[in-house]
Protein backbone atom coordinates (compact mmCIF):
# COMPACT_ATOMS: atom_id res chain seq x y z
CA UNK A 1 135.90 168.42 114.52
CA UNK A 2 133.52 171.51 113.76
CA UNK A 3 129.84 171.46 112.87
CA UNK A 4 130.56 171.72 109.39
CA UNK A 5 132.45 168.60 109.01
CA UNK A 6 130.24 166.47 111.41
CA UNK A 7 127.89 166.51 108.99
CA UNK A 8 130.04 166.38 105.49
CA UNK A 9 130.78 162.71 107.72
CA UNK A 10 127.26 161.43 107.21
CA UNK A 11 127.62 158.84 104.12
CA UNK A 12 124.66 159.28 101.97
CA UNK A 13 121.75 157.24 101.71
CA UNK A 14 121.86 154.07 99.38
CA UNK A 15 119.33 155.60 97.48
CA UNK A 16 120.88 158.95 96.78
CA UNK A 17 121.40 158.13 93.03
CA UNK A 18 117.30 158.18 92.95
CA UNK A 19 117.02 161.40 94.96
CA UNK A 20 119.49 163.05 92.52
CA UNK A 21 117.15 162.27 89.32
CA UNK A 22 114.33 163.72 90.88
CA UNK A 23 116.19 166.85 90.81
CA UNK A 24 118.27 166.72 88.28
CA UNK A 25 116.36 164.71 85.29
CA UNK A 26 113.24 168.03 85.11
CA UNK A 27 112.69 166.67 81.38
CA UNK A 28 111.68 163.42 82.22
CA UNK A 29 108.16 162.16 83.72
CA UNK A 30 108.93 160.33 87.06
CA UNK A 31 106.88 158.16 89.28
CA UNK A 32 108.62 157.85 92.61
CA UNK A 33 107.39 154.66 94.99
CA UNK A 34 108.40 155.96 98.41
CA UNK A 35 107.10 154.42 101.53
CA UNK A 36 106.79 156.81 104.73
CA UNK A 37 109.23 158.48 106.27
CA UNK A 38 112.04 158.36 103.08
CA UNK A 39 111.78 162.07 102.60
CA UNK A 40 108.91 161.88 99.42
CA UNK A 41 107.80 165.66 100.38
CA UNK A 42 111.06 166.39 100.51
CA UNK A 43 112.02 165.64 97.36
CA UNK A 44 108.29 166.77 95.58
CA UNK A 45 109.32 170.21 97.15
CA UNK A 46 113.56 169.76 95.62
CA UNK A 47 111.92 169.30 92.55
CA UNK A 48 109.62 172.17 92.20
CA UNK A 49 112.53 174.43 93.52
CA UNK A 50 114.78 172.69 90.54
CA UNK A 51 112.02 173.59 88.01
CA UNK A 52 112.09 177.39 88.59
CA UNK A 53 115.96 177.22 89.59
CA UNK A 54 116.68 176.24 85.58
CA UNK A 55 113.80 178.42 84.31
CA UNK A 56 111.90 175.17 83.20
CA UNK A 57 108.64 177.03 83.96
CA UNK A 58 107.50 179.89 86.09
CA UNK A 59 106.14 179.62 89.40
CA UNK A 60 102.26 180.17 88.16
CA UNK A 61 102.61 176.99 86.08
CA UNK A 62 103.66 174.76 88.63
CA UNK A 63 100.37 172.59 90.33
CA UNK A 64 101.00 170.44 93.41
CA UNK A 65 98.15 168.32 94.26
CA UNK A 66 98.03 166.42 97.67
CA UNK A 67 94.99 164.47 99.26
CA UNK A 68 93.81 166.66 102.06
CA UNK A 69 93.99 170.39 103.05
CA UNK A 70 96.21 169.77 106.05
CA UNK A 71 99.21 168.39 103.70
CA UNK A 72 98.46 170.99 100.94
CA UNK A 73 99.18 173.61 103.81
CA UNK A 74 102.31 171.90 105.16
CA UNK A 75 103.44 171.45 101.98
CA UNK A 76 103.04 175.17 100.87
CA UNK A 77 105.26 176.27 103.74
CA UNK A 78 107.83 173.76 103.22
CA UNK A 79 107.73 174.86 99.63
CA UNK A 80 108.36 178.74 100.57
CA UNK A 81 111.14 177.41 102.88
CA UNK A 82 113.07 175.79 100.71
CA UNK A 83 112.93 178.76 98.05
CA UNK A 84 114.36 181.13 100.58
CA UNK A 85 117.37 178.76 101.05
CA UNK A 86 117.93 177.89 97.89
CA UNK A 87 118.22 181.93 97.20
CA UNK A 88 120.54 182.36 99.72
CA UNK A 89 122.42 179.15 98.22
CA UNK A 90 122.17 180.41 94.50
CA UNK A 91 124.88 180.48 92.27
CA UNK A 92 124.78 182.24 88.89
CA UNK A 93 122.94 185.92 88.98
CA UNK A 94 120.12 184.53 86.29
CA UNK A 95 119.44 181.47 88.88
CA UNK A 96 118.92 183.74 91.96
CA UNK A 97 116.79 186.23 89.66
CA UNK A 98 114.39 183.31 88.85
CA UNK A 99 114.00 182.13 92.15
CA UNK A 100 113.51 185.91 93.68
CA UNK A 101 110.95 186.38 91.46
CA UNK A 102 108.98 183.50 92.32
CA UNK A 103 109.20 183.75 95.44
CA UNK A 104 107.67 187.64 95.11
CA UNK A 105 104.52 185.68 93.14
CA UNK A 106 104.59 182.33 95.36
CA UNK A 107 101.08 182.78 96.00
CA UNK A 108 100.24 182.02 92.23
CA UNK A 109 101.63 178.66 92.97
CA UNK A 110 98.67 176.17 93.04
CA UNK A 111 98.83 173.96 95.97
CA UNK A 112 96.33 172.08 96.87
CA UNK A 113 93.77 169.00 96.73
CA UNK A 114 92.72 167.37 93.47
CA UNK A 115 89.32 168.99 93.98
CA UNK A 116 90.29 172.36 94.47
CA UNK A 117 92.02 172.25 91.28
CA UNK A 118 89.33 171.33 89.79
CA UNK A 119 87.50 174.32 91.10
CA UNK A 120 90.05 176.31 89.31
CA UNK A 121 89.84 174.84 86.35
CA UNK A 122 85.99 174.94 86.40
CA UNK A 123 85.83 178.42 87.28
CA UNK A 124 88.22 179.46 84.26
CA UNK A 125 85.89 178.05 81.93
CA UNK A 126 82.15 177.09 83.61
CA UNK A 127 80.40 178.15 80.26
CA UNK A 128 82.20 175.38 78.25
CA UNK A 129 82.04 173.34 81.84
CA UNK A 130 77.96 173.59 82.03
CA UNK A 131 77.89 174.55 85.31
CA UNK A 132 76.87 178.14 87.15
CA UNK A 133 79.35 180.89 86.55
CA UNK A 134 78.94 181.38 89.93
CA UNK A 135 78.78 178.19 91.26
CA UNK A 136 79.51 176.84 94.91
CA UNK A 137 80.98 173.96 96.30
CA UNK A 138 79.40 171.90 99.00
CA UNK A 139 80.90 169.88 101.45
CA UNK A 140 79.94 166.20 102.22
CA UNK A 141 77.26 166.95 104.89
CA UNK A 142 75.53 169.65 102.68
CA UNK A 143 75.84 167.00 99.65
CA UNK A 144 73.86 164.34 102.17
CA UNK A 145 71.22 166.19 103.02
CA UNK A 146 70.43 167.14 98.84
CA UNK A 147 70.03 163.34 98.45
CA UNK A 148 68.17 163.30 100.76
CA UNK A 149 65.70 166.04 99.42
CA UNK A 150 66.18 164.48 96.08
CA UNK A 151 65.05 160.66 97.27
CA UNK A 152 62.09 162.49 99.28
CA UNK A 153 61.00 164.49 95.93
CA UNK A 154 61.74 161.90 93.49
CA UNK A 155 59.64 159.01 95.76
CA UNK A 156 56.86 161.26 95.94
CA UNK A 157 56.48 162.06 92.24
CA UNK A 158 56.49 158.37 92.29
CA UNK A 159 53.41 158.15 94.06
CA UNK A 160 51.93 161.15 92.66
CA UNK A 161 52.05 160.14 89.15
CA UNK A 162 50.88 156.60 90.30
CA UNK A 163 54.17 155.15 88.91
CA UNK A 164 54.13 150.97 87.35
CA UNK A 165 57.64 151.46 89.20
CA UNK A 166 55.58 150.77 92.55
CA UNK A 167 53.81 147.92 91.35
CA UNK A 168 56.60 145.99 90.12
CA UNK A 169 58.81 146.67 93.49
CA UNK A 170 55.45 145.26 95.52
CA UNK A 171 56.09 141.87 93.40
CA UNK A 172 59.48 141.47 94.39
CA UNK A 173 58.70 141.91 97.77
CA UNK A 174 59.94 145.37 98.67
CA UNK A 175 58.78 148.50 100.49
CA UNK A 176 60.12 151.64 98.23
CA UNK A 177 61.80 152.85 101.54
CA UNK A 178 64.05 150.09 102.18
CA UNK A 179 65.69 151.88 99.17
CA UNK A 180 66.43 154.57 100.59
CA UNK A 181 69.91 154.22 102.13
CA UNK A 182 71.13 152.21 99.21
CA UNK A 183 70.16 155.15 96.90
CA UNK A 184 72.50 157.38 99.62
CA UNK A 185 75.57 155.27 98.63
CA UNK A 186 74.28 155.20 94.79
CA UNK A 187 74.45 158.61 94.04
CA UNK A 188 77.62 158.91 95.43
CA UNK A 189 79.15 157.20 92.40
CA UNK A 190 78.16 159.15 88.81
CA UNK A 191 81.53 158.61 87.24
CA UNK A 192 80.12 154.78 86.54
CA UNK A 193 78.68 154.90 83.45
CA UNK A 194 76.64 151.73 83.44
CA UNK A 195 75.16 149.17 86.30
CA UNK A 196 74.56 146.31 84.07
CA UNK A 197 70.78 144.64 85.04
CA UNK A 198 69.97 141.03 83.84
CA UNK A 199 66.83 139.44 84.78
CA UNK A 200 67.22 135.46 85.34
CA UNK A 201 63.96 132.97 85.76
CA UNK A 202 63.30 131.93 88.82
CA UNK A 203 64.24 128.31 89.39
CA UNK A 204 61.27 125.89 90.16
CA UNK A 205 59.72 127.42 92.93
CA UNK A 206 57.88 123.57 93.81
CA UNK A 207 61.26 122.17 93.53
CA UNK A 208 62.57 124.42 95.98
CA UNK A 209 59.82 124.14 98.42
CA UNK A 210 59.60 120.53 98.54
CA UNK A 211 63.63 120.68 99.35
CA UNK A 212 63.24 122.96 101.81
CA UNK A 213 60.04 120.93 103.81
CA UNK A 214 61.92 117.97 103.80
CA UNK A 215 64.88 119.55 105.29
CA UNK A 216 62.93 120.75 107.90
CA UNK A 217 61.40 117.68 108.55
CA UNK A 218 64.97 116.46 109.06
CA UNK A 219 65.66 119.13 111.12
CA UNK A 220 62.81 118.41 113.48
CA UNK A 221 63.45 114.64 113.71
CA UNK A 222 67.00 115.24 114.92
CA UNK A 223 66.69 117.96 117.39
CA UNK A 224 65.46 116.02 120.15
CA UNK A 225 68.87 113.90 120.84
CA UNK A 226 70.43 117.74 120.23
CA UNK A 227 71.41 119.77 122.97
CA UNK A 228 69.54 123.53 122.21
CA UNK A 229 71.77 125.11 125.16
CA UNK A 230 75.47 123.68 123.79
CA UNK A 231 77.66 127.17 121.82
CA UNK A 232 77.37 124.66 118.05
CA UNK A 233 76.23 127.33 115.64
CA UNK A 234 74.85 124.43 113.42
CA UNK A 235 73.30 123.43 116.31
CA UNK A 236 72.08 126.73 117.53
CA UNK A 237 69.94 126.82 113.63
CA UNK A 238 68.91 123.23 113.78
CA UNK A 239 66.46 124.54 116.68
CA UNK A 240 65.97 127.99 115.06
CA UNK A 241 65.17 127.72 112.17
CA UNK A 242 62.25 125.61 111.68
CA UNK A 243 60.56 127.77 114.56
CA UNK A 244 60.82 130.46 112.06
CA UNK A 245 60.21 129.58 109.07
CA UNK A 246 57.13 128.21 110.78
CA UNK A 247 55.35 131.80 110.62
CA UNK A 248 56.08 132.01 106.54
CA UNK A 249 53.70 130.73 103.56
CA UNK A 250 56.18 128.66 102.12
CA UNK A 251 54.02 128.78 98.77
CA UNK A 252 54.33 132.47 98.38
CA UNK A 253 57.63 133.27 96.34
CA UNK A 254 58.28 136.61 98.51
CA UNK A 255 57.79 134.52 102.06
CA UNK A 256 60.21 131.21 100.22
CA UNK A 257 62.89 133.23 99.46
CA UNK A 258 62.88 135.18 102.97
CA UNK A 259 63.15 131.77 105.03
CA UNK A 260 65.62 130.53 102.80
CA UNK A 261 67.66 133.90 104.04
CA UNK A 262 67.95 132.31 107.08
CA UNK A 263 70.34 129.78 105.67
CA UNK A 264 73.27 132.48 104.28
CA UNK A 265 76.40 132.88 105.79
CA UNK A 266 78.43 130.99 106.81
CA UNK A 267 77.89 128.62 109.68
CA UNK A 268 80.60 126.55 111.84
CA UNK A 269 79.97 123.69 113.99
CA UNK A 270 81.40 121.69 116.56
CA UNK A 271 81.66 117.32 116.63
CA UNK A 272 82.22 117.35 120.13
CA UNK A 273 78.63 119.19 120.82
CA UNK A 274 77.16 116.09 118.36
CA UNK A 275 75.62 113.10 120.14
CA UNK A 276 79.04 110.59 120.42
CA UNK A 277 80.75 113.67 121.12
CA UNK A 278 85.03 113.33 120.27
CA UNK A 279 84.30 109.16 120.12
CA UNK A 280 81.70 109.39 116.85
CA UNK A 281 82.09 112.54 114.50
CA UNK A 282 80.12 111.28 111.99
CA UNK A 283 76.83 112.37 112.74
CA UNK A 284 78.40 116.12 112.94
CA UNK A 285 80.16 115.57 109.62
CA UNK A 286 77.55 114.58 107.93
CA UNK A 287 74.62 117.42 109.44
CA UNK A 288 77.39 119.91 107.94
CA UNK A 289 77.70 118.08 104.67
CA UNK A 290 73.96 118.45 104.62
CA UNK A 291 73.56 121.52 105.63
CA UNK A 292 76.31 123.28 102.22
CA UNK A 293 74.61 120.67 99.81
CA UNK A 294 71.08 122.52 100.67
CA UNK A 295 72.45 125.61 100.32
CA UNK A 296 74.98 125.60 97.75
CA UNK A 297 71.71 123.13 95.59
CA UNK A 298 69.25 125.09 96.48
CA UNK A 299 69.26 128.82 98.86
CA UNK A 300 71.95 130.39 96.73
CA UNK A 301 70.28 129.63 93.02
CA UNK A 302 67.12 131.01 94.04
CA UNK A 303 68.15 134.06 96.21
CA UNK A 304 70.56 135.12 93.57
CA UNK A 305 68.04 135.38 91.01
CA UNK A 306 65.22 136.61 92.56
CA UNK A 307 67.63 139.80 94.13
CA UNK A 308 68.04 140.03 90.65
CA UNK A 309 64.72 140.60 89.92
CA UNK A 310 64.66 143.07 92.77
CA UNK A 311 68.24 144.58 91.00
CA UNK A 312 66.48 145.68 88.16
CA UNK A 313 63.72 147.31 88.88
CA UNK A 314 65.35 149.50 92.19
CA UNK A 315 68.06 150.18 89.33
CA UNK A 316 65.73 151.77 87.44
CA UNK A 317 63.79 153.99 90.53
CA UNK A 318 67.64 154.84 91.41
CA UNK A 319 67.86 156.52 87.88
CA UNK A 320 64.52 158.37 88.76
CA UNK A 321 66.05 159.77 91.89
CA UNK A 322 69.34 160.46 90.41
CA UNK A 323 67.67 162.91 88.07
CA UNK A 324 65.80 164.79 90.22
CA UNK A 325 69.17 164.75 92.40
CA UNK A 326 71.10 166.28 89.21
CA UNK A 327 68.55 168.76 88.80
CA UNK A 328 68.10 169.90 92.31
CA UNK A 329 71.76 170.84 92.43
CA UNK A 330 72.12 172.35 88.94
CA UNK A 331 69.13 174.86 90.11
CA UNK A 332 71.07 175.67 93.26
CA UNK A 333 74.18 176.92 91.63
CA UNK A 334 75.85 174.07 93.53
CA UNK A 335 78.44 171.30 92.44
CA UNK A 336 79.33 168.33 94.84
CA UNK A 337 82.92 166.99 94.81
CA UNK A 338 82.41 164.54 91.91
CA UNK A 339 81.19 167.20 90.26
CA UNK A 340 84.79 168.76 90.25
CA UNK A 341 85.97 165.97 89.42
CA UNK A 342 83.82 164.69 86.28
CA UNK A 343 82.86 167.71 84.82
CA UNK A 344 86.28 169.04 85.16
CA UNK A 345 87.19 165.40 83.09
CA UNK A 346 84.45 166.09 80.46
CA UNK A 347 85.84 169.64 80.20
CA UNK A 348 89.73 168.23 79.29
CA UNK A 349 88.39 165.44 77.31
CA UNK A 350 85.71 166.89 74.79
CA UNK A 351 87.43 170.40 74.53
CA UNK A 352 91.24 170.12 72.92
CA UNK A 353 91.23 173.70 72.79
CA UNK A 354 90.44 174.23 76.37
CA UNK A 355 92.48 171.58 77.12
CA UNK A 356 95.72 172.96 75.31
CA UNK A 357 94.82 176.21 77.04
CA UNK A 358 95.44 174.96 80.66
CA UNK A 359 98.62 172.66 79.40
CA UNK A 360 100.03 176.05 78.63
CA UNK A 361 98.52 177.43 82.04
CA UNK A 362 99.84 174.68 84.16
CA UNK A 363 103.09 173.18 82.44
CA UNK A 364 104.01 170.86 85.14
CA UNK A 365 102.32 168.51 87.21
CA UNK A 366 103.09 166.86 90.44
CA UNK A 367 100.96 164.87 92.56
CA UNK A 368 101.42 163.61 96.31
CA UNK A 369 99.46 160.47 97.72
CA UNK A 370 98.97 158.86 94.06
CA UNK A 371 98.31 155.87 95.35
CA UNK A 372 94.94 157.58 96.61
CA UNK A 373 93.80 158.35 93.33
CA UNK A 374 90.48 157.59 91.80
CA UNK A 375 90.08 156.85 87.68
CA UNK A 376 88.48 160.62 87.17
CA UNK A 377 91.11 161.81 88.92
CA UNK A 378 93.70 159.99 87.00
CA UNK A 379 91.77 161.19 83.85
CA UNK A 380 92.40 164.56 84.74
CA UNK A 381 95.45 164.38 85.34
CA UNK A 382 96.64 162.16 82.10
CA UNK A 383 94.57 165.06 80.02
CA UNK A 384 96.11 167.82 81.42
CA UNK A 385 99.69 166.37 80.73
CA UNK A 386 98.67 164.96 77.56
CA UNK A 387 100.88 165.60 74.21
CA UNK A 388 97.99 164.58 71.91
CA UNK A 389 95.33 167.54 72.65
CA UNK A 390 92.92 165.26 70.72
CA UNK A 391 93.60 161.79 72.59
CA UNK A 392 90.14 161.68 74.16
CA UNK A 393 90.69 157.72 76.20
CA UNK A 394 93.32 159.15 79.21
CA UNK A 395 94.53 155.40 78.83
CA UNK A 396 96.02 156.13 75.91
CA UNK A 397 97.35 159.33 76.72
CA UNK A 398 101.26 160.30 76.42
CA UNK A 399 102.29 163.00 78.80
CA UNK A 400 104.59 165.80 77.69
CA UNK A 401 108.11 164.82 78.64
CA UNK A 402 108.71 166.41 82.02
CA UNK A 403 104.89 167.94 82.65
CA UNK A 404 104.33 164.82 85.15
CA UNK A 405 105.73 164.20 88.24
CA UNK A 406 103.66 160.96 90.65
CA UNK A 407 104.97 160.32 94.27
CA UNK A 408 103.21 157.13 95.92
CA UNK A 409 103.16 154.34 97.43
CA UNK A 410 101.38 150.99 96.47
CA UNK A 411 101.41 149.38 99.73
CA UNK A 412 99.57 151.86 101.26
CA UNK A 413 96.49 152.08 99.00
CA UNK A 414 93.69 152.11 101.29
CA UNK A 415 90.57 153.96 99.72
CA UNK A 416 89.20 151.83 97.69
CA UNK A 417 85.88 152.48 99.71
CA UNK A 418 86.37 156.18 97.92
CA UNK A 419 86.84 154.18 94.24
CA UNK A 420 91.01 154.22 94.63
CA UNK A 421 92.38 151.57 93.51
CA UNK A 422 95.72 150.15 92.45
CA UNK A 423 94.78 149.10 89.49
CA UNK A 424 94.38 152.78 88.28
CA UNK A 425 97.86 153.19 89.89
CA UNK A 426 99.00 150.23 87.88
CA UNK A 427 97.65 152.18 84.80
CA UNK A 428 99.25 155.32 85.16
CA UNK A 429 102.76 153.55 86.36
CA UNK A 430 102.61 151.73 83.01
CA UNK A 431 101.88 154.83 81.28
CA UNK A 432 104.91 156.60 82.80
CA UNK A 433 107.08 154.13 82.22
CA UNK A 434 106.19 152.82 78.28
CA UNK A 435 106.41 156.58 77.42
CA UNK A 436 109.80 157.18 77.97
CA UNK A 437 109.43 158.08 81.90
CA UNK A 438 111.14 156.40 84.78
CA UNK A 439 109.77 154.48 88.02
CA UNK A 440 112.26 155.54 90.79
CA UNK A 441 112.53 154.23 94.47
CA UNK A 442 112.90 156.08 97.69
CA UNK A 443 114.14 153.25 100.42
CA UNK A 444 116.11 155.31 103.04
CA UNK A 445 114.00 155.92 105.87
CA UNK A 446 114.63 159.12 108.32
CA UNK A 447 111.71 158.58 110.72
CA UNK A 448 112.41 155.32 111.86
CA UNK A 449 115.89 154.07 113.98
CA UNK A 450 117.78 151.61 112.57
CA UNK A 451 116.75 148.68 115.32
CA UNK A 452 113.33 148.83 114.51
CA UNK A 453 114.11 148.86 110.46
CA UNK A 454 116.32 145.51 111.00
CA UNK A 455 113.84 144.23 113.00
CA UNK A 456 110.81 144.95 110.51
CA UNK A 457 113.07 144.28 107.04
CA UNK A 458 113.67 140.17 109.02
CA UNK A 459 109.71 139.48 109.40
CA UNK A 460 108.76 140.99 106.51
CA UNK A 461 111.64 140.26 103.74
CA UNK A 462 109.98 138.35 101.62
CA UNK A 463 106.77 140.64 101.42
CA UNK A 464 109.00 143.50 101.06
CA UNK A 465 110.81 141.31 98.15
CA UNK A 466 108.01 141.27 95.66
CA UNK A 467 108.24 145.32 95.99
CA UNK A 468 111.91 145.36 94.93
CA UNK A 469 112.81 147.54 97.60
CA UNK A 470 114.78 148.10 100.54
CA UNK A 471 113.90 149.41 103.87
């Protein structure tokens, strides 16, 4: 048997019918679900190939977005790759013409992350965009330290102007700079476009107090038959915590509602470390049932609403800061990467001519690591693709047929820290699919042997089940 044939010999994958829609159906928006390891680059790269094989678009209007730089690089070879074999493979003159000549302009291919796209975009238009026509991106350690610059400037205008803002945080009990960090994390999210603040009363305060006294009166009374040295956690806070509380003026809201801190979380304990030990439990049981009717009665009604109070009012300093924050980079010339990604949004959304400009500019879509994908992000890409130039909610958006091309995985969403979240790819797979496009499924895997699949498809089947795919 010769080379040739050992491989014609290879049956094809059970998915094979998917893999040849990806190429072959180029008018028709497809999301592809594809775990790791079933060839998902692979067939983003076929596809793009496909496009400029049939003359569906030229080689400048194709954008491939991936998550990071180091798979937007790998990527861009494998893309130049597989154009020089699929010359050398052509068949009709006009076929190998198209794919010569973008191969000669490959470089006008945009390949890259979502935010580097957005760059582009930006940059094409930053009068309509409001930002610097010369603008520069920062990175997230330059972006840190302009919070922090902001925070600094913003806390001393605060005291400078002699700000009610400090009086009210001094009767909720705070020191402006144990705001600082959570400001750090707050300005990281601008895309939300409201933090909803609602003040509740303050439960009675005498109430509360009386509850707690007698508690610890409790507390006291028992700990002497208690062992202080045995591993009970309920144990371990039975001596603790009316040593502590001790020190605080239980009639002063701000010192009430920091000893009854010392209640949260949650708290095990152990009968056998109980007086009667494994022969009587019911002392244990019931110290426990004591100790979640105090604090479901009375330490979570009265710490919710007073961080409430606190909520509101280092909501409102936050906004202060965020300003100065806004300002400070728009008189640098410099844009963050939310920036890219909101103003780029803003640009699609309230411009329809802009907006039909780059859906000329970039006629086909296709983006890598979906399931990674952030709502501005998915607005962006919904407007771009968008057949309604005027369609301003991206929810409601109808891509082009063809212009969109998704490649993800839903079991493998794991950013939601960065505001991903599979509800946004929920959205968009909904989208896709009530508009005419088709959800396809990549199952084959090539990176892992067969022993390990069998073993992984018989502890996981029934997981894998609700997915309705094979591995």
């Amino acid at each position: 048997m010769n080379e040739r044939s050992s491989f014609t010999s290879i049956p094809p994958p059970p998915d094979q019918p998917a893999r040849d829609r990806i190429l072959q159906e180029l008018g028709t928006n497809i999301l592809v679900e594809a775990a790791a390891g079933t060839g998902k680059t692979t067939s983003m790269v076929g596809r793009m190939v496909a496009l400029l094989r049939q003359g569906r678009c030229g080689v400048d209007q194709i954008a491939a977005v991936t998550f990071t730089k180091k798979a937007a690089s790998e990527l861009r070879g494998r893309f130049q790759i597989a154009l020089e074999k699929a010359i050398h493979g052509a068949g009709p003159v006009e076929e190998q013409t198209r794919l010569l000549h973008a191969l000669s302009r490959i470089e006008q291919c945009f390949i890259g992350t979502i935010h580097s796209f957005c760059g582009r975009l930006l940059r094409e238009r930053p009068v309509e965009a409001g930002v610097d026509v010369a603008f520069r991106e920062c990175d997230d350690a330059e972006d840190a330290v302009l919070r922090g610059e902001a925070w600094d400037a913003a806390v001393g205008e605060l005291y400078v102007t002699e700000s009610p803002l400090l009086n009210e945080l001094a009767e909720v009990g705070l020191d402006i700079e144990q705001l600082t960090d959570g400001f750090l994390r707050f300005a990281l999210y601008p895309d939300v476009d409201e933090w909803p603040s609602q003040r509740t009363p303050l439960p009675d305060i005498h109430a509360v107090r009386e509850a707690l006294e007698s508690y610890l009166l409790h507390m006291r009374a028992l700990t002497p038959a208690l062992d202080s040295q045995c591993g009970c956690p309920l144990v371990k806070k039975y001596f603790r915590i009316p040593r502590i509380v001790d020190q605080f003026d239980l009639n002063d809201v701000i010192q009430l509602t920091q000893a009854l801190e010392h209640f949260e979380g949650n708290v095990e304990y152990q009968k056998t470390k109980w007086p009667g030990g494994r022969k009587d439990t019911e002392l244990a049981d019931a110290e426990m049932a004591r100790w979640k009717s105090f604090v479901i009665c009375w330490v979570q009604p009265i710490l919710s609403a007073w961080r409430e109070q606190r909520y509101d009012v280092t909501l409102r300093i936050y906004g202060h800061a965020v300003e100065r924050y806004n300002r400070l980079r728009t008189d640098h010339g410099i844009v963050n990467f939310q920036d890219l990604l909101i103003k780029s949004a803003a640009l699609l959304r309230n411009h329809p001519h802009i907006r039909q400009y780059f859906a000329r500019r970039y006629t086909h879509l296709l983006i890598d690591e979906f399931q990674d994908t952030d709502p501005v992000q998915a607005e962006v890409m919904m407007l771009l693709t968008a057949a309604d130039y005027a369609e301003t909610d991206w929810r409601h958006c109808c891509p082009r047929p063809g212009s969109l091309f998704v490649v993800g995985d839903p079991k493998q969403s794991i950013y939601r820290f960065r505001r991903a979240d599979i509800v946004t790819y929920n959205q968009v797979r909904d989208i896709i699919q009530n508009t005419g496009g088709h959800i396809l499924t990549l199952s084959a895997n090539f990176r892992t042997i067969p022993p390990i699949i069998d073993w992984v498809n018989q502890c996981f089947i029934d997981d894998f089940a609700q997915y309705g795919a094979e591995y």
